[in-house]
C-alpha atoms as a PDB file:
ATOM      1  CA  UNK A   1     108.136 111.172  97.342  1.00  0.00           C
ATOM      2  CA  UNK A   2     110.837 109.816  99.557  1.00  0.00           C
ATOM      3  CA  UNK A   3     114.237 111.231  99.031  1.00  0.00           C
ATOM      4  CA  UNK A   4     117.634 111.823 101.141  1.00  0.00           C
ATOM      5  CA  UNK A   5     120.055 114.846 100.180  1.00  0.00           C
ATOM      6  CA  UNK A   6     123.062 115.350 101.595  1.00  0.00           C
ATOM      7  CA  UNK A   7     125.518 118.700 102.150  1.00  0.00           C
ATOM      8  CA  UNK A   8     128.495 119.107 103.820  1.00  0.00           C
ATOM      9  CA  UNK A   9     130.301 122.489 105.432  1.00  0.00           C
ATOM     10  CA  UNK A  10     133.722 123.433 107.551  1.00  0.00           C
ATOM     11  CA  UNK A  11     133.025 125.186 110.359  1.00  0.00           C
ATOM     12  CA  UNK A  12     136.024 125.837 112.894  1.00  0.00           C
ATOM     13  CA  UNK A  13     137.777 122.921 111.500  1.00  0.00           C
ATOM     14  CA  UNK A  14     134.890 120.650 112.153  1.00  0.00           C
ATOM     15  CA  UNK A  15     133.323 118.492 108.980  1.00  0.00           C
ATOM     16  CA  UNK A  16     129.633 119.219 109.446  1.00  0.00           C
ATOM     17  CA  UNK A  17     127.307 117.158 107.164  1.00  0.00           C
ATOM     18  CA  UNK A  18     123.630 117.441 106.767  1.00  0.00           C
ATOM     19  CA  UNK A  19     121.442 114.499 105.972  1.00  0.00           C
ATOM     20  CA  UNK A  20     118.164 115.984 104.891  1.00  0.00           C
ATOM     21  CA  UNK A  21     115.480 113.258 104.553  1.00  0.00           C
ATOM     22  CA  UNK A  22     112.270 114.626 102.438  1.00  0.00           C
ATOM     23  CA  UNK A  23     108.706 113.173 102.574  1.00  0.00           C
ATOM     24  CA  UNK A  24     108.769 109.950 104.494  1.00  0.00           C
ATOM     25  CA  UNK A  25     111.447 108.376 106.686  1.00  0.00           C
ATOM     26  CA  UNK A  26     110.181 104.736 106.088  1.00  0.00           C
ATOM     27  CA  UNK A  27     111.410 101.192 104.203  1.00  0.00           C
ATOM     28  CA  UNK A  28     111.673 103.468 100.939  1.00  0.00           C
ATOM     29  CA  UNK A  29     114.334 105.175 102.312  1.00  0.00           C
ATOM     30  CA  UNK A  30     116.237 103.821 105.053  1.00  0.00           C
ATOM     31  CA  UNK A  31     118.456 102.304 103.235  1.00  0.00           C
ATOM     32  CA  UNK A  32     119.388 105.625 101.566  1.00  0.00           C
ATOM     33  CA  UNK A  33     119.678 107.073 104.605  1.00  0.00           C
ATOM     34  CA  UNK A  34     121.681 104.345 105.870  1.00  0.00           C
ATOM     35  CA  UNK A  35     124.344 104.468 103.159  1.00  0.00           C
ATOM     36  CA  UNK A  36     124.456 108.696 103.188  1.00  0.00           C
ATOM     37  CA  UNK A  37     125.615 108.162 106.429  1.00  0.00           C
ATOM     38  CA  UNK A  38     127.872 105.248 106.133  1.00  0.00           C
ATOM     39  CA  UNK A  39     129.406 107.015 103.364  1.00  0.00           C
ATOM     40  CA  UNK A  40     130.159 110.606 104.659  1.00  0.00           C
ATOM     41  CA  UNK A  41     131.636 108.761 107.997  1.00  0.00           C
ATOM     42  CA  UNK A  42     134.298 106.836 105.996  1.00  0.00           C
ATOM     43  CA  UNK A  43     134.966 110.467 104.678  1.00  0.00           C
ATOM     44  CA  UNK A  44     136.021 112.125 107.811  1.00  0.00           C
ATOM     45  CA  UNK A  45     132.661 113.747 108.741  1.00  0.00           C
ATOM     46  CA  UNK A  46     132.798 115.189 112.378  1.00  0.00           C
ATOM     47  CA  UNK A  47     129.287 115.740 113.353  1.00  0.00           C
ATOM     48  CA  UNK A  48     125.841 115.251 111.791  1.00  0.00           C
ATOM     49  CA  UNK A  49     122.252 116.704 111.511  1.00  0.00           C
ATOM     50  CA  UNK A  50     119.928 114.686 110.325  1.00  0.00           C
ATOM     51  CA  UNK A  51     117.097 117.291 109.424  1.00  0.00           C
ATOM     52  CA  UNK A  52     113.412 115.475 109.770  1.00  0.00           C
ATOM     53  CA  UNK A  53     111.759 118.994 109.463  1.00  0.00           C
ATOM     54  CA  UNK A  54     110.347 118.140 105.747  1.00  0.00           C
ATOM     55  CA  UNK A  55     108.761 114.110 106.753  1.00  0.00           C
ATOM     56  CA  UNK A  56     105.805 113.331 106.697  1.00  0.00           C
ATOM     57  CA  UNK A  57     105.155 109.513 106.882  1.00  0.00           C
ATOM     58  CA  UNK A  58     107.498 107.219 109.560  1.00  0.00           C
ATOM     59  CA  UNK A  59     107.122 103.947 110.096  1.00  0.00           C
ATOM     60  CA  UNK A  60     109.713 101.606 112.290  1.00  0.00           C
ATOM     61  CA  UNK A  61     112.230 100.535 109.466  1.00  0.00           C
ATOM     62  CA  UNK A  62     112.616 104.306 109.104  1.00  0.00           C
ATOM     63  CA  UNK A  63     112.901 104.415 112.789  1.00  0.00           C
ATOM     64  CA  UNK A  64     115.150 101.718 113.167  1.00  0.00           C
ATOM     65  CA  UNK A  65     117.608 102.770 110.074  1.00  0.00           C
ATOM     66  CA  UNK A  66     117.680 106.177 112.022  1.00  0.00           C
ATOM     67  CA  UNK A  67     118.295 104.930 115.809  1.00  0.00           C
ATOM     68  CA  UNK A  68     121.571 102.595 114.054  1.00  0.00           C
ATOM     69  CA  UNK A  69     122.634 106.021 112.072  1.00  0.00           C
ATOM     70  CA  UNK A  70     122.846 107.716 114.850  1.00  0.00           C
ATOM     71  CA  UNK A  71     124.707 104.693 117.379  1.00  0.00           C
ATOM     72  CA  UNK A  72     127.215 104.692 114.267  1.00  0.00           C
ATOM     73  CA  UNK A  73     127.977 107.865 114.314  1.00  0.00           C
ATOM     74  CA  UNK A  74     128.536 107.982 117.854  1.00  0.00           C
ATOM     75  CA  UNK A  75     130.529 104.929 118.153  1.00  0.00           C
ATOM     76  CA  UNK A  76     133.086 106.539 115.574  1.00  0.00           C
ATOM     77  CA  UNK A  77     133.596 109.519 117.309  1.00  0.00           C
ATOM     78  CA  UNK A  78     131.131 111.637 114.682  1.00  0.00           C
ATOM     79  CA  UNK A  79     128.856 114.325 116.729  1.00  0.00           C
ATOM     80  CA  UNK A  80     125.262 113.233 115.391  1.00  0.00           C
ATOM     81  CA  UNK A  81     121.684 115.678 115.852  1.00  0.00           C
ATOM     82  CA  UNK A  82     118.378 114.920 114.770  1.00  0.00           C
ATOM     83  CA  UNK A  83     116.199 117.751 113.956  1.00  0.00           C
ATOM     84  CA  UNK A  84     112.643 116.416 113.841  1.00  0.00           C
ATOM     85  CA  UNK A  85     109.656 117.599 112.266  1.00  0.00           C
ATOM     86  CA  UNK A  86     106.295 117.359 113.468  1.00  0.00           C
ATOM     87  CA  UNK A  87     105.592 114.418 112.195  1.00  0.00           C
ATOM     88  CA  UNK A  88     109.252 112.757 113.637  1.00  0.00           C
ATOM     89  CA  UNK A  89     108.458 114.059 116.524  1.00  0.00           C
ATOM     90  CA  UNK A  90     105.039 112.258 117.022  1.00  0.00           C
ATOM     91  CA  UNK A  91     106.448 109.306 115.741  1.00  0.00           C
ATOM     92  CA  UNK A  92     109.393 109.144 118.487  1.00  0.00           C
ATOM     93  CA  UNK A  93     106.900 109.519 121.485  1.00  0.00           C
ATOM     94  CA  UNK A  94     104.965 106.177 121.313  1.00  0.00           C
ATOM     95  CA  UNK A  95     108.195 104.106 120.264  1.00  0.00           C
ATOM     96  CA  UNK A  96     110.434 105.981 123.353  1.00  0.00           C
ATOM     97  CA  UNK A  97     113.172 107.427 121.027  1.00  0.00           C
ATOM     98  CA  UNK A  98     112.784 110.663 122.511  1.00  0.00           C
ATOM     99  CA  UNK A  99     115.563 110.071 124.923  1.00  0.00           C
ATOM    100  CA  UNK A 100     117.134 107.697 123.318  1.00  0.00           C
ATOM    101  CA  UNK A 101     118.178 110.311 120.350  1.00  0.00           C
ATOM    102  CA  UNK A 102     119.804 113.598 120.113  1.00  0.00           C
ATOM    103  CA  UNK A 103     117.383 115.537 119.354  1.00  0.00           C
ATOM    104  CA  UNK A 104     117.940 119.132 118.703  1.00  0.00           C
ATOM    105  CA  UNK A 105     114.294 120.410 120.270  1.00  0.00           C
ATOM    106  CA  UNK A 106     113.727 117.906 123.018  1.00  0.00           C
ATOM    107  CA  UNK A 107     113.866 120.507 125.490  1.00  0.00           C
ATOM    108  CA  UNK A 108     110.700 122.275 123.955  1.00  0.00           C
ATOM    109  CA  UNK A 109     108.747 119.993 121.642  1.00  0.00           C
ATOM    110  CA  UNK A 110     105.963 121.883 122.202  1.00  0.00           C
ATOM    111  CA  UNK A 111     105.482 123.850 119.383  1.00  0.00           C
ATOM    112  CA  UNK A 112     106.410 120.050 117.423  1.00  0.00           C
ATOM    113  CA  UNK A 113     102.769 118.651 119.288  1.00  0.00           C
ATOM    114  CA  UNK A 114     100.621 122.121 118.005  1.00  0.00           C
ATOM    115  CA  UNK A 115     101.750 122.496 115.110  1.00  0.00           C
ATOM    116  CA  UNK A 116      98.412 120.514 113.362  1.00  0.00           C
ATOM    117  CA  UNK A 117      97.183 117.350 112.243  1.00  0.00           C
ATOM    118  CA  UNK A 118      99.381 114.872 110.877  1.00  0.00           C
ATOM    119  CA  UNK A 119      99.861 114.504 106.646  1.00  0.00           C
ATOM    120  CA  UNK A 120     100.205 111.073 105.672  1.00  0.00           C
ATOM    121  CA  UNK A 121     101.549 110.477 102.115  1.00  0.00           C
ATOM    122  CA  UNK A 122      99.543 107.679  99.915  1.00  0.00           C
ATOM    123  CA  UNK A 123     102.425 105.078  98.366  1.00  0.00           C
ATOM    124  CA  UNK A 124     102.857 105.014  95.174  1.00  0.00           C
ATOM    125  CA  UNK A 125     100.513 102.041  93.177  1.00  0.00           C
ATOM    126  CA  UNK A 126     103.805  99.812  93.049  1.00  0.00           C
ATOM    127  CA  UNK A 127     105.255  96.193  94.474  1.00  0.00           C
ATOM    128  CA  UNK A 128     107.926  96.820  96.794  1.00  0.00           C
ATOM    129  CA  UNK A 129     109.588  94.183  98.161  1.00  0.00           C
ATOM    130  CA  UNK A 130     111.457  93.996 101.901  1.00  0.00           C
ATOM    131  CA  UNK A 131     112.167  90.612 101.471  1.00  0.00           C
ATOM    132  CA  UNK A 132     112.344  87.912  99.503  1.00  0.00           C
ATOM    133  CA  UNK A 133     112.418  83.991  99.235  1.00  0.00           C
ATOM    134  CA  UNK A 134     112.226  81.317  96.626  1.00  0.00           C
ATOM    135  CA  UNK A 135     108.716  81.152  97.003  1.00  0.00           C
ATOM    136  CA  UNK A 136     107.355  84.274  98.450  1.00  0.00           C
ATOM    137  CA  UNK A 137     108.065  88.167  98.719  1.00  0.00           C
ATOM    138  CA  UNK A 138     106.964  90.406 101.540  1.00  0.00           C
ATOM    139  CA  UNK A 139     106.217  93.548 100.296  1.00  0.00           C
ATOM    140  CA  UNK A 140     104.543  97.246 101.304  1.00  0.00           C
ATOM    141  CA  UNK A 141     100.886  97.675 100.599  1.00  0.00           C
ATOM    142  CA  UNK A 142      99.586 100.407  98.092  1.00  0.00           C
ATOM    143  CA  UNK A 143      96.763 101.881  98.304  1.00  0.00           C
ATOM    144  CA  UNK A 144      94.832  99.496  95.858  1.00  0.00           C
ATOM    145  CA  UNK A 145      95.774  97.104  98.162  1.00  0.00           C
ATOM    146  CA  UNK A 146      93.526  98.302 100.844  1.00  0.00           C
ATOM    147  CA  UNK A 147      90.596  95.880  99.500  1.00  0.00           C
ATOM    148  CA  UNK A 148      92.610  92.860 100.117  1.00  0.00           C
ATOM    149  CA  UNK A 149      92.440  94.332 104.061  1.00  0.00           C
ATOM    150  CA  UNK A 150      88.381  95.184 103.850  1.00  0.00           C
ATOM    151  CA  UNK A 151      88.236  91.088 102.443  1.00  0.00           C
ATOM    152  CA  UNK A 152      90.235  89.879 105.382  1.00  0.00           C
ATOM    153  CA  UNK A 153      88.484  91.947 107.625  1.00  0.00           C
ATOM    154  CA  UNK A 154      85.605  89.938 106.760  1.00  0.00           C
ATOM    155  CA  UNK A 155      86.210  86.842 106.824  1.00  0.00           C
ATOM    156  CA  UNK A 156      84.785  84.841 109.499  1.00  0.00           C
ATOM    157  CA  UNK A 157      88.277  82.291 109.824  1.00  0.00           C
ATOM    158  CA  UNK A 158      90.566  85.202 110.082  1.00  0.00           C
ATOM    159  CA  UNK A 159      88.652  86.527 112.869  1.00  0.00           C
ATOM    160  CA  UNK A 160      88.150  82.730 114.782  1.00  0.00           C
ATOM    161  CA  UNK A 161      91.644  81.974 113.624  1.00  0.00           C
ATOM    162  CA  UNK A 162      93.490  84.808 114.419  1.00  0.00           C
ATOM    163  CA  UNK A 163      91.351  87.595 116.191  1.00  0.00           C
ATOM    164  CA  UNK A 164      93.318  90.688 115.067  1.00  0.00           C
ATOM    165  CA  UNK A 165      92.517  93.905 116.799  1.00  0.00           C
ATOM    166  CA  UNK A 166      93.924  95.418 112.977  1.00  0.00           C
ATOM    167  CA  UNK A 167      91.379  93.644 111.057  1.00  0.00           C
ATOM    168  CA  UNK A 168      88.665  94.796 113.353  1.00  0.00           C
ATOM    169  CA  UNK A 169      89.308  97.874 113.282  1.00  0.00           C
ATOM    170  CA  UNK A 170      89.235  97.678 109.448  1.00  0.00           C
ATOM    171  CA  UNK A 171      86.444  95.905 109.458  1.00  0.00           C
ATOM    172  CA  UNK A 172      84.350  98.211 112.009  1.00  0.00           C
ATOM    173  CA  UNK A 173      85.360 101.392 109.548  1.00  0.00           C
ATOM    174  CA  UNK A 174      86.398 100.300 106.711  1.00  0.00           C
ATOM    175  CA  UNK A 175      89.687 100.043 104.720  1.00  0.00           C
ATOM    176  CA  UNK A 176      89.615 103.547 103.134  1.00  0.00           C
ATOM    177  CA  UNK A 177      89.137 105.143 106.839  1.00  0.00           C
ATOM    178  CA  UNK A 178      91.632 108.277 107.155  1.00  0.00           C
ATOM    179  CA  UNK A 179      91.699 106.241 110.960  1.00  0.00           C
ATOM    180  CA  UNK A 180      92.448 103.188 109.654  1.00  0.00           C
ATOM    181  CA  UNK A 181      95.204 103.863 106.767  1.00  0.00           C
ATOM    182  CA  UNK A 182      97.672 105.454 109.157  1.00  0.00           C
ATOM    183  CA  UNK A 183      97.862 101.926 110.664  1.00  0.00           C
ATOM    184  CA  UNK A 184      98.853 100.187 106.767  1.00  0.00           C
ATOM    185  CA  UNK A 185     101.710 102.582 106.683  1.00  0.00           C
ATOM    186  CA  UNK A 186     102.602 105.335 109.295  1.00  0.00           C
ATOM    187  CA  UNK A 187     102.416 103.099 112.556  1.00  0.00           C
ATOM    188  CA  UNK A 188     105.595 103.916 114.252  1.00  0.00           C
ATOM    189  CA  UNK A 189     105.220 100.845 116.065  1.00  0.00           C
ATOM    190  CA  UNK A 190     103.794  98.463 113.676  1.00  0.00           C
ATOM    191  CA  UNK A 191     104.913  97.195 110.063  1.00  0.00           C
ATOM    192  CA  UNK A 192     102.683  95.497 107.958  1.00  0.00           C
ATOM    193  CA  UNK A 193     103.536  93.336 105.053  1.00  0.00           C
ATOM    194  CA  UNK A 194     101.691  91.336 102.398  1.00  0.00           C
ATOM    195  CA  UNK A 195     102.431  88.220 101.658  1.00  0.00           C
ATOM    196  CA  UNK A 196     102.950  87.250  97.711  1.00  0.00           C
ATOM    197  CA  UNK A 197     103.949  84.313  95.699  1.00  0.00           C
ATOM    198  CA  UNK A 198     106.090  84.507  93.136  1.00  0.00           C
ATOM    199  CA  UNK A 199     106.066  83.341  89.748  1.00  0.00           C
ATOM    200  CA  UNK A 200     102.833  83.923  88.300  1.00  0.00           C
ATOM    201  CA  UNK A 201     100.535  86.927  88.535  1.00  0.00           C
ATOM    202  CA  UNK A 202      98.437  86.212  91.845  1.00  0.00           C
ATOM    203  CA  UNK A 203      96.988  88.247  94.667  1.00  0.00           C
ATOM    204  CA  UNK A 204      98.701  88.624  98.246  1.00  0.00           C
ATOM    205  CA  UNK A 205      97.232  85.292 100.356  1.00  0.00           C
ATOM    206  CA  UNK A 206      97.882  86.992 103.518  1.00  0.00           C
ATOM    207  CA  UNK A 207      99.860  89.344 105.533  1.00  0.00           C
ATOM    208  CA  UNK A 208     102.351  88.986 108.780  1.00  0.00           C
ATOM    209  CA  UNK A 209     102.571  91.719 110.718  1.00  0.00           C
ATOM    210  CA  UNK A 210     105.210  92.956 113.666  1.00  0.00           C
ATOM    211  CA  UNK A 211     103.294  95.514 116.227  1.00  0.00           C
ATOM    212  CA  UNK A 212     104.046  97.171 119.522  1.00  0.00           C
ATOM    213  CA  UNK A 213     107.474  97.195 118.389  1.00  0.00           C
ATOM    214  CA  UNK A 214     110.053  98.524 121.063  1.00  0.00           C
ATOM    215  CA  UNK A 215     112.996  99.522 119.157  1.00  0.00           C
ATOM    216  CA  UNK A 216     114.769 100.334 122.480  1.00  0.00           C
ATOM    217  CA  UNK A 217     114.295  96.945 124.371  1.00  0.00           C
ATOM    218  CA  UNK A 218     114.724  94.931 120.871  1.00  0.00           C
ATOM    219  CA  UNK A 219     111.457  92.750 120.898  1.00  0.00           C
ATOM    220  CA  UNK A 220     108.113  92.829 119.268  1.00  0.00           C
ATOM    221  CA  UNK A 221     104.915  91.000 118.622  1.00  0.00           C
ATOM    222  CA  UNK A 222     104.084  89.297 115.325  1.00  0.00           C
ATOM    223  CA  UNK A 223     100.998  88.484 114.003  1.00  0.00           C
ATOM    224  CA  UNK A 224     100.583  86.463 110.701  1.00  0.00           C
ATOM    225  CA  UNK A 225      97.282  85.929 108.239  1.00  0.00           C
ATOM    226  CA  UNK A 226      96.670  83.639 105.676  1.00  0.00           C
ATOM    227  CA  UNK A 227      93.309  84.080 104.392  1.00  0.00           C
ATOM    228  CA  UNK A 228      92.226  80.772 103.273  1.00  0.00           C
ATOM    229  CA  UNK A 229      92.959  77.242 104.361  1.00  0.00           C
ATOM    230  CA  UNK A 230      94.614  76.044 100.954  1.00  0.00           C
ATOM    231  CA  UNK A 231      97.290  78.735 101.624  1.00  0.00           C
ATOM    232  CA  UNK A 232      97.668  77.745 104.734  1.00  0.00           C
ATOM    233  CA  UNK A 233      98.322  74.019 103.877  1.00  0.00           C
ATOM    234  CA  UNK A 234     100.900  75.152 101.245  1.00  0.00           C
ATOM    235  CA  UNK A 235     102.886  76.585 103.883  1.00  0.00           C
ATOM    236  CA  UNK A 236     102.581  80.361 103.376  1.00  0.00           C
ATOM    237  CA  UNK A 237     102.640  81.414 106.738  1.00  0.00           C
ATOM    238  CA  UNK A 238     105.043  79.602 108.120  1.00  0.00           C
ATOM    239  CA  UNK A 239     107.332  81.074 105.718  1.00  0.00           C
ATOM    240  CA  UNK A 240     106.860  84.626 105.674  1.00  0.00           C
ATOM    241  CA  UNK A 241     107.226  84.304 109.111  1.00  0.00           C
ATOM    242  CA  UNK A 242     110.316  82.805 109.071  1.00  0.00           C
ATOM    243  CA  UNK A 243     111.397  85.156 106.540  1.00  0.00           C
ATOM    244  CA  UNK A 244     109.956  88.271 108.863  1.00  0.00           C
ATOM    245  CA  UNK A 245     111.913  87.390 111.321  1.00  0.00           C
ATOM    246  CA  UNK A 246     115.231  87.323 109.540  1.00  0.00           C
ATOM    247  CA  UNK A 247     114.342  90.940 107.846  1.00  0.00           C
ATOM    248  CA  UNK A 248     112.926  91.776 111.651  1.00  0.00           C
ATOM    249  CA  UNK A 249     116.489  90.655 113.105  1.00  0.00           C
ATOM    250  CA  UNK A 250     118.572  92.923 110.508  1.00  0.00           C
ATOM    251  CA  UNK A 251     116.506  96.003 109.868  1.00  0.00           C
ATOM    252  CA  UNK A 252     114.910  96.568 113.138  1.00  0.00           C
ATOM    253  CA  UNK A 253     117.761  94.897 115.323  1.00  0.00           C
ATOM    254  CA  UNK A 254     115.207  92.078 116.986  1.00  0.00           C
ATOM    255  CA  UNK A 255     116.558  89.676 119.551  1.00  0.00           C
ATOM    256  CA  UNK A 256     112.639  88.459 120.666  1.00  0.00           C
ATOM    257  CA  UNK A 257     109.619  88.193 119.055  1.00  0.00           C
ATOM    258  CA  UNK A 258     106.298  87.269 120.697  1.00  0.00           C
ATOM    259  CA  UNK A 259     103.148  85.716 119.755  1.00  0.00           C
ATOM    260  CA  UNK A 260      99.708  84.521 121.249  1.00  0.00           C
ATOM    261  CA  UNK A 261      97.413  82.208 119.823  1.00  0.00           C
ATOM    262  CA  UNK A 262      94.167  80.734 120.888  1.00  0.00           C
ATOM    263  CA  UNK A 263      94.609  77.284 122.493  1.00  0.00           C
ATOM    264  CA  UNK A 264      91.911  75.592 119.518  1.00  0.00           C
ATOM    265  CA  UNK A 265      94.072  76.786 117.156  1.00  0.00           C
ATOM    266  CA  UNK A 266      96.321  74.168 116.625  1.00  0.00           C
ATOM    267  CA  UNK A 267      97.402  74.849 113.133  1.00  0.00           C
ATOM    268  CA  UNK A 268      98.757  77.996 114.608  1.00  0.00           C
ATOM    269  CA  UNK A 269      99.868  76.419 117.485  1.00  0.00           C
ATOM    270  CA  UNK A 270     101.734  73.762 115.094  1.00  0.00           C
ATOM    271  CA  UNK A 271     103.094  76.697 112.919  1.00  0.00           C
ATOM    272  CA  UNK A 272     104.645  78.483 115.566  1.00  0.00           C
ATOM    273  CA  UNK A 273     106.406  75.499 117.118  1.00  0.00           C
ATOM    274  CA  UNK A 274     107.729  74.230 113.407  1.00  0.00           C
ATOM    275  CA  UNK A 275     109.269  78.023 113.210  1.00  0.00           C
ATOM    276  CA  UNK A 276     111.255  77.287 116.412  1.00  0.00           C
ATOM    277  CA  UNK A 277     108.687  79.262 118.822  1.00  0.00           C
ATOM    278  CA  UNK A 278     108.783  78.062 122.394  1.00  0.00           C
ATOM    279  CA  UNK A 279     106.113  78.091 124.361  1.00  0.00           C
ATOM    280  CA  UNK A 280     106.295  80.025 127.657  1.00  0.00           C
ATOM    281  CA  UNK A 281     103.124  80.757 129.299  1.00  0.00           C
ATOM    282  CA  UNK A 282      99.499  81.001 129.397  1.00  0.00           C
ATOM    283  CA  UNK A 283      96.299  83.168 129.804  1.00  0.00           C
ATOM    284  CA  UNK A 284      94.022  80.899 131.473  1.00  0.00           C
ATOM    285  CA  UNK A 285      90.386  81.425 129.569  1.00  0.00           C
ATOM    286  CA  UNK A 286      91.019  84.740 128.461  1.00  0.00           C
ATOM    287  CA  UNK A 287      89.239  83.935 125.016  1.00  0.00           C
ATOM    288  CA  UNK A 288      85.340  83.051 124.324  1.00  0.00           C
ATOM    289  CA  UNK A 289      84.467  81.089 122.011  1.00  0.00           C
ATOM    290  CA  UNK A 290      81.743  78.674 120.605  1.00  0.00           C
ATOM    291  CA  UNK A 291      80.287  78.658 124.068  1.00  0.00           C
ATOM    292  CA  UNK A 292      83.447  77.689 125.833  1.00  0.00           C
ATOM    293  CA  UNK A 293      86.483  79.698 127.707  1.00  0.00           C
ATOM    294  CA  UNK A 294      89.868  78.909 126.083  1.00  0.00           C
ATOM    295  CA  UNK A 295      93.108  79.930 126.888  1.00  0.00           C
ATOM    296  CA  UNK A 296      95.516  81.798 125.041  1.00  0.00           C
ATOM    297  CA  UNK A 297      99.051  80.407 124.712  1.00  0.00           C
ATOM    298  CA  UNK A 298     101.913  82.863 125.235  1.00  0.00           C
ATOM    299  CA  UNK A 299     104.785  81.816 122.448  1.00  0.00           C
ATOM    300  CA  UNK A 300     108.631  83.601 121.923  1.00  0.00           C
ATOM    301  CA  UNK A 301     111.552  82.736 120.319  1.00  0.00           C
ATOM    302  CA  UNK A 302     114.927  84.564 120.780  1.00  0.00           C
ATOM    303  CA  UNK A 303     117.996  85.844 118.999  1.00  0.00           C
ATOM    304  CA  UNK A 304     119.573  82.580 118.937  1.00  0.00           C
ATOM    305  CA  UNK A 305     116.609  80.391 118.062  1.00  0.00           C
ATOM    306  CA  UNK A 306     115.952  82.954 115.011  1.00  0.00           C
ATOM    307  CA  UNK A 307     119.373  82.433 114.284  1.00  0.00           C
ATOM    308  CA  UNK A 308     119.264  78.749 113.895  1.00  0.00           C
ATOM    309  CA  UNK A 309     115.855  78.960 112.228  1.00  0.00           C
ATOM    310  CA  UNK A 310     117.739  81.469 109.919  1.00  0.00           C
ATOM    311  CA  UNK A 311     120.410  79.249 108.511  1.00  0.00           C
ATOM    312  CA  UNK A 312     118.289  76.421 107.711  1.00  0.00           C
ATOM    313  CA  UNK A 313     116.851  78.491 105.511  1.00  0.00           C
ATOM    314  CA  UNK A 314     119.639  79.946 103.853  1.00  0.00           C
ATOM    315  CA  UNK A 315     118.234  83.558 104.227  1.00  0.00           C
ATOM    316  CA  UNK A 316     121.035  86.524 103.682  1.00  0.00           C
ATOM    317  CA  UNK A 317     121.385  89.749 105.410  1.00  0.00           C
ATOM    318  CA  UNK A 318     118.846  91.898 104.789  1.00  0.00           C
ATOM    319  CA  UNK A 319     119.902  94.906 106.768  1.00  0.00           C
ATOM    320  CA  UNK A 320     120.996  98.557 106.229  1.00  0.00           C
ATOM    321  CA  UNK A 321     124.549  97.883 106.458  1.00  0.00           C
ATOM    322  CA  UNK A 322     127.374  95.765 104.858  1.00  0.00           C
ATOM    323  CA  UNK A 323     126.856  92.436 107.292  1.00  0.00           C
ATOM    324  CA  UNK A 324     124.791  91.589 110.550  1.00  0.00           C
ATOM    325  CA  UNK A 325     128.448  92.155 112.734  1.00  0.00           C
ATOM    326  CA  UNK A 326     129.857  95.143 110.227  1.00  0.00           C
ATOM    327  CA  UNK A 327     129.493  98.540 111.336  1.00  0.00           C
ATOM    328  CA  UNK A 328     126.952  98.816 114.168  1.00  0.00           C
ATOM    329  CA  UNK A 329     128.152  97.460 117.533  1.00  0.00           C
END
């Protein structure tokens, strides 16, 4: 269970509050978070501490919502501390929050790095959505979702198509691997979402994915799966990843987003372009395939290209505060 308590004490005149996050700081929560802190601001607080003792599961929306929590507080004046558990802790060092954040142990985080092996929390067997369209929803996995991954992880297109270093490692030990699940939801530097129509009961076609995200220098790497070639000719992917990206540019503060593809893939190639990629370089032969060297085509687009893309489609804000401009800087 995810959940965000808040207190509040006087101490020499000073408006302390305390923002306790329980369980997992992740997309569950950060809005919660978000709004706790939003809220106790326009009150008058003074200084925070946001205690991460009790999480157990992060992943980078929960990241994200607590990097703009504490620039907000900051900007308005309001002392903010962040008092990380073990699990916090490990989840700052790969994503490069650890100076980035006020951290109330950064001087010793020792005893943070021996304190045992990390306790991931399995999600409840529910459909949450992130974001939605008129067509689609991008929602977390649950754990009964894993054999949709194993599936995928087998199919032969997916791998020519798209070569994901996820699905193989799914695929070399298996979907239900305690190695493996960490990457579906505690990856402090990847988020994973499944594609789903709406309308009528059906099964996730695919998933789009955003990994080695850099919260810091505001860009990341997407990756995007449709598993059969029917989806794909309805469009799927090309708009979940358009609608990534506008939940990417809001919730996780994204002004780039990369891609690759393999130069025979030209429905990918197609996709990327139609979704206002541009291309920008190339790895000469860096892929075998079907006897041949190929190269692999280095794509990007940027904050004002996903802004463009954005109001074609009509897509609102989908961040943690009350507009993209209000609040955060």
């Amino acid at each position: 269970m995810a959940n965000v308590s808040c207190a509040f004490s006087v101490s020499e005149g000073v408006r302390l509050v305390e923002v306790s996050v329980e369980g997992g700081l992740t997309a569950v929560n950060a809005s919660s978070l978000c709004r706790a802190v939003r809220e106790h601001l326009e009150m008058g607080a003074q200084a925070f501490l946001i205690n991460l003792e009790n999480v157990k599961t992060v992943d980078p929306i929960g990241l994200a919502a607590l990097l703009q929590s504490a620039r907000l507080a900051e900007l308005l004046g309001a002392r903010p501390t962040i008092m990380p558990g073990p699990a916090a802790y490990r989840a700052l060092l790969p994503t490069r929050l650890v100076a980035e954040l006020p951290l109330a142990s950064s001087e010793n985080p020792a005893p943070l790095l021996l304190s045992g092996s990390p306790v991931y929390d399995i999600p409840a067997s529910q459909r949450l959505f992130v974001a939605m369209s008129q067509r689609l929803g991008l929602r977390l996995p649950a754990w009964e979702d894993l054999a949709l991954f194993e599936q995928w992880a087998h199919e032969p297109l997916l791998d020519q198509m798209v070569g994901s270093d996820f699905l193989y490692l799914c695929r070399t030990l298996g979907a239900h691997h305690p190695d493996f699940t960490p990457l579906v939801w505690s990856d402090p530097t990847a988020l994973t979402l499944l594609v789903q129509p709406l309308g009528a009961p059906s099964p996730a076609v695919g998933y789009v994915r955003l990994y080695n995200i850099h919260l810091i220098e505001e860009f990341a790497f997407l990756e995007t799966a449709v598993s059969d070639l029917r989806y794909l000719r309805k469009g799927w992917g090309i708009e979940a990843s358009r609608l990534l990206l506008a939940y990417a540019m809001d919730a996780l503060g994204l002004v780039r987003v990369e891609a690759k593809v393999y130069a025979y893939n030209v429905l990918s190639i197609n996709a990327l372009k139609r979704n206002g990629f541009a291309q920008e370089g190339v790895l000469r032969q860096a892929r075998s395939y079907d006897g041949e060297r190929w190269d692999i085509l280095v794509f990007s687009i940027l904050e004002e290209e996903m802004l463009q893309q954005r109001r074609q489609d009509g897509f609102p804000y989908m961040g943690f505060w009350r507009s993209r401009r209000d609040d955060l800087p």
